[in-house]
C-alpha atoms as a PDB file:
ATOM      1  CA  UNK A   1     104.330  76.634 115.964  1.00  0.00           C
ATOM      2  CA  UNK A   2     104.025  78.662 112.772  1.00  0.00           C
ATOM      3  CA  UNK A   3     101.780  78.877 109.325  1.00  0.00           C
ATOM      4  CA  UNK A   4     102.746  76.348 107.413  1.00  0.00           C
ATOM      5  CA  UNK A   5     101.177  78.212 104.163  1.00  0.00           C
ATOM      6  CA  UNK A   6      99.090  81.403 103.244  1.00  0.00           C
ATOM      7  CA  UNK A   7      97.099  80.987  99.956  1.00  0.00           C
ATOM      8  CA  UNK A   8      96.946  83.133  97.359  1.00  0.00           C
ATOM      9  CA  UNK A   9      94.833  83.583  94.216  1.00  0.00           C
ATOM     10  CA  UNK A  10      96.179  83.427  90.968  1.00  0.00           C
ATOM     11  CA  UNK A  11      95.265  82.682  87.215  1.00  0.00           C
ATOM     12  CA  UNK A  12      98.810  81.418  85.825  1.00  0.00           C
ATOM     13  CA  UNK A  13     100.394  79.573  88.313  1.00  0.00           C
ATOM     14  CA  UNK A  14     103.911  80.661  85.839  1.00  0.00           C
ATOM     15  CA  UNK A  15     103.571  84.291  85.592  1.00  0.00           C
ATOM     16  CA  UNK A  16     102.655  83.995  89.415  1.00  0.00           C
ATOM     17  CA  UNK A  17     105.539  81.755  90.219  1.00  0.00           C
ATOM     18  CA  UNK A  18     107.707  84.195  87.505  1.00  0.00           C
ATOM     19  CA  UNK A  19     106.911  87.389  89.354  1.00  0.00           C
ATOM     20  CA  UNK A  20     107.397  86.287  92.793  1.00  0.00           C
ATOM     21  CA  UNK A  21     111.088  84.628  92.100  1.00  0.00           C
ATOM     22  CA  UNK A  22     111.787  87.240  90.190  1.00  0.00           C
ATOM     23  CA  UNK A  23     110.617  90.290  92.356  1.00  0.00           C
ATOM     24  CA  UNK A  24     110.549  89.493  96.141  1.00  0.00           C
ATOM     25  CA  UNK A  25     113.032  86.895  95.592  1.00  0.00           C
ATOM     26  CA  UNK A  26     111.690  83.464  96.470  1.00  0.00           C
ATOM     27  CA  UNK A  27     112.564  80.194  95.801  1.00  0.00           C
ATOM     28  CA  UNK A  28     110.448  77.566  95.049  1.00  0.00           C
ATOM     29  CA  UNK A  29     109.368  74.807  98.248  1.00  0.00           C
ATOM     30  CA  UNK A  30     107.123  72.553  96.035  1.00  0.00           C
ATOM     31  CA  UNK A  31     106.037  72.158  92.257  1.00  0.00           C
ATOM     32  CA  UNK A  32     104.065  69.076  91.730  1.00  0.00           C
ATOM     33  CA  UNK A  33     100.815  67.957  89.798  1.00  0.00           C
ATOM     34  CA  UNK A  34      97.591  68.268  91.532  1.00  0.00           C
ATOM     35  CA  UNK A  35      94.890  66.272  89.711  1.00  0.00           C
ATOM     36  CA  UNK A  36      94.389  65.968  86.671  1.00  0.00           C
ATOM     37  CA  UNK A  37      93.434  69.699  85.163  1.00  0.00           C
ATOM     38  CA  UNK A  38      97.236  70.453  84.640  1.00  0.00           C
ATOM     39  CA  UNK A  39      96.977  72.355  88.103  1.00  0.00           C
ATOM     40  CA  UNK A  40      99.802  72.265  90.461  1.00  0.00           C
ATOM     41  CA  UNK A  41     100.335  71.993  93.779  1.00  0.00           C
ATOM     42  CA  UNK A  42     102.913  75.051  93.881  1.00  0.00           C
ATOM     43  CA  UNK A  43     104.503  76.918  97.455  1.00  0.00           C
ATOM     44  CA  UNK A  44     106.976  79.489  97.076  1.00  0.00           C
ATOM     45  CA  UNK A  45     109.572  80.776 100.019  1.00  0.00           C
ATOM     46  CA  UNK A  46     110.665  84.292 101.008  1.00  0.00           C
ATOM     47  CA  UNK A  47     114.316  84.792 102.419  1.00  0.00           C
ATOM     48  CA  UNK A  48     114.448  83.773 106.229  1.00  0.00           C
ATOM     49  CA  UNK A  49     111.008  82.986 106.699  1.00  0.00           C
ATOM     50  CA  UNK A  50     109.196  79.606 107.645  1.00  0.00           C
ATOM     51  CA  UNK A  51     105.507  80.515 106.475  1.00  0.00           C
ATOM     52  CA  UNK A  52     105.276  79.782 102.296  1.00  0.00           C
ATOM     53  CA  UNK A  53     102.373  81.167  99.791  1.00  0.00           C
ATOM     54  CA  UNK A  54     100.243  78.259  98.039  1.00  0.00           C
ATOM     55  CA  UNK A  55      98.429  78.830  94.865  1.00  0.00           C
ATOM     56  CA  UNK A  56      95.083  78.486  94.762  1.00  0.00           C
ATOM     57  CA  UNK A  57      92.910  78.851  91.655  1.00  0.00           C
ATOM     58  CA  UNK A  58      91.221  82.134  91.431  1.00  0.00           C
ATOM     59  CA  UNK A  59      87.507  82.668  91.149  1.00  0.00           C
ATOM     60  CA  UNK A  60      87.220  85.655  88.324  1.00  0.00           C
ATOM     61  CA  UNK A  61      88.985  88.549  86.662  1.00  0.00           C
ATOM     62  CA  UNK A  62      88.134  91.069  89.566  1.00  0.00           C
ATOM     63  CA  UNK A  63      91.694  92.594  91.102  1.00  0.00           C
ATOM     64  CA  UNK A  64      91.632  92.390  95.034  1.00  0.00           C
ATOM     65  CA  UNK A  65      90.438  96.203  96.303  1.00  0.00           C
ATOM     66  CA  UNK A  66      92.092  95.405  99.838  1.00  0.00           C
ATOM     67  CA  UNK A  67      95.691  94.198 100.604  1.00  0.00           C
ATOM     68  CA  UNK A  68      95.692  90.360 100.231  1.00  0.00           C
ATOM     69  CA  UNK A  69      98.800  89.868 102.080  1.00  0.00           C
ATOM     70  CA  UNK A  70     100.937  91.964 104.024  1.00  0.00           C
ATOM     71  CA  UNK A  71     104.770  91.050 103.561  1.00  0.00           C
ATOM     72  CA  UNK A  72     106.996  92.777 106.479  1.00  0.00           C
ATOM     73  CA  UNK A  73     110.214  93.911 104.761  1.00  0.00           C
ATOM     74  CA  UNK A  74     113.279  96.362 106.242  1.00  0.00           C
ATOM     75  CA  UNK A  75     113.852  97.546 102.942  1.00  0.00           C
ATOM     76  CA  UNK A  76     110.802  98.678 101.326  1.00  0.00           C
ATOM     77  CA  UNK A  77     112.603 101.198  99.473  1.00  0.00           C
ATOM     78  CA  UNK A  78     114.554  99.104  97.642  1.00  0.00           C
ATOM     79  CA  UNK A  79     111.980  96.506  96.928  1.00  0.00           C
ATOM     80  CA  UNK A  80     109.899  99.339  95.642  1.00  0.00           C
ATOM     81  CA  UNK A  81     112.414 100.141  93.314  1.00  0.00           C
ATOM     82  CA  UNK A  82     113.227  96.778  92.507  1.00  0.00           C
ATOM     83  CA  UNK A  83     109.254  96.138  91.518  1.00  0.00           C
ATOM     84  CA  UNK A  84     108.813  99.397  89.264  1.00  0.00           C
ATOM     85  CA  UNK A  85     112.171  98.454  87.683  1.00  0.00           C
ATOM     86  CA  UNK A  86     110.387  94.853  86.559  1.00  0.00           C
ATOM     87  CA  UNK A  87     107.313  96.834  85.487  1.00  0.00           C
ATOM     88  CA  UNK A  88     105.257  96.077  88.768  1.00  0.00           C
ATOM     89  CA  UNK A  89     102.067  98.488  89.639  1.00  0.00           C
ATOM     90  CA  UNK A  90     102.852 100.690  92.498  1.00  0.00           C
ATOM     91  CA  UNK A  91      99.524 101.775  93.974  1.00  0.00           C
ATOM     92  CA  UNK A  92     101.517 103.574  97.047  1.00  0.00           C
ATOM     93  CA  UNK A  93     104.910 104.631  97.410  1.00  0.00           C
ATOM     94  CA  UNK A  94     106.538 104.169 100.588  1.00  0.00           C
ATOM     95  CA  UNK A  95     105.108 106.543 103.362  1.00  0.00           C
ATOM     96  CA  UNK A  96     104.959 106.639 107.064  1.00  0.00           C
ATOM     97  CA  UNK A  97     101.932 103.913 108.151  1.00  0.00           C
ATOM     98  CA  UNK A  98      99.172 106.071 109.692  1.00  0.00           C
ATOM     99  CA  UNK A  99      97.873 103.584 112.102  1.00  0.00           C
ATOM    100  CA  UNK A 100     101.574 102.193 113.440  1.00  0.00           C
ATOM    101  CA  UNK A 101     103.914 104.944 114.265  1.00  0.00           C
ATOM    102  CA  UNK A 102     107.476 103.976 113.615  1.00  0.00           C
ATOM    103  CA  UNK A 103     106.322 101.880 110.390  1.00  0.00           C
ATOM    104  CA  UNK A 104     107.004 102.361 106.741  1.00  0.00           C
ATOM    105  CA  UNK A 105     104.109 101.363 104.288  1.00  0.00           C
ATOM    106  CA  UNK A 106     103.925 100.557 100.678  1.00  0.00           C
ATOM    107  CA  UNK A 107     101.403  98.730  98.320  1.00  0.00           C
ATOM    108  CA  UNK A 108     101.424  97.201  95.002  1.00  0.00           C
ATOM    109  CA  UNK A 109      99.432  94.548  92.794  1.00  0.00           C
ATOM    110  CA  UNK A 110     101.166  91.454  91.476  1.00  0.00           C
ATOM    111  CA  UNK A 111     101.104  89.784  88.148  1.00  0.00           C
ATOM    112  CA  UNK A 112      97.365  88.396  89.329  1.00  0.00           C
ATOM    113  CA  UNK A 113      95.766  91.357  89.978  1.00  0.00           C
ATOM    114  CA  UNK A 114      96.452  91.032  94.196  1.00  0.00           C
ATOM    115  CA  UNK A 115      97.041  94.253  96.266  1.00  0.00           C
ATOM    116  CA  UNK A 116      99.895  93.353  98.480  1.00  0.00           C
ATOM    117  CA  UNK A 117     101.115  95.853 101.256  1.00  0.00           C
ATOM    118  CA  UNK A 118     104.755  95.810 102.359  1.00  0.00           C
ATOM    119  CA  UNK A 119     105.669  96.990 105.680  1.00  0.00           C
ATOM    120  CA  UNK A 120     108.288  97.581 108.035  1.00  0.00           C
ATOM    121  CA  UNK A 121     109.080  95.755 111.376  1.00  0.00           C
END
């Protein structure tokens, strides 16, 4: 058994789509229309893993104070460097996680105003 889908918030389901291709690196699972608004049912993939994220609309302009999602990543380095390279918002570099010893920690905000924390295995 796993998640089938985690939803996430967004205003422009192609500058969401956009940044997470183009900075985490996923590919797309489904694009289709969803009623007749010009909304789409959208689900993106990362690399090796089963659960997808789902676009839902989001309610207002506010950006997320708490991580919405956290994304478990080996190389958070890298993908640091790889997001403030494509003009992502760092809000913290990578530093050791003060609740899991062991763990690396790092937060940023999307294109949709989301606080996402990446963190090691």
């Amino acid at each position: 058994m796993h998640i089938q889908f985690a939803e996430l918030p967004v205003f422009d389901q192609e500058r969401a789509k956009a940044f997470y291709i183009d900075h985490l690196n996923c590919r797309v699972v489904a694009d289709q229309p969803m009623g007749n608004d010009g909304w789409r049912w959208i689900e993106l993939g990362f690399p090796g893993a089963e659960t997808t994220l789902h676009f839902l609309r989001r309610k207002d302009e506010t950006p997320s104070e708490g991580p919405v999602l956290v994304l478990v990543d080996n190389e958070i380095e890298v993908t640091v460097q790889r997001l403030k390279s494509r003009g992502a918002e760092i809000i913290a570099e990578p530093r050791p996680a003060p609740s899991q010893p062991g763990r690396t920690i790092a937060e940023f905000r999307d294109s949709e105003g989301n606080r996402m924390m990446i963190t090691s295995r």
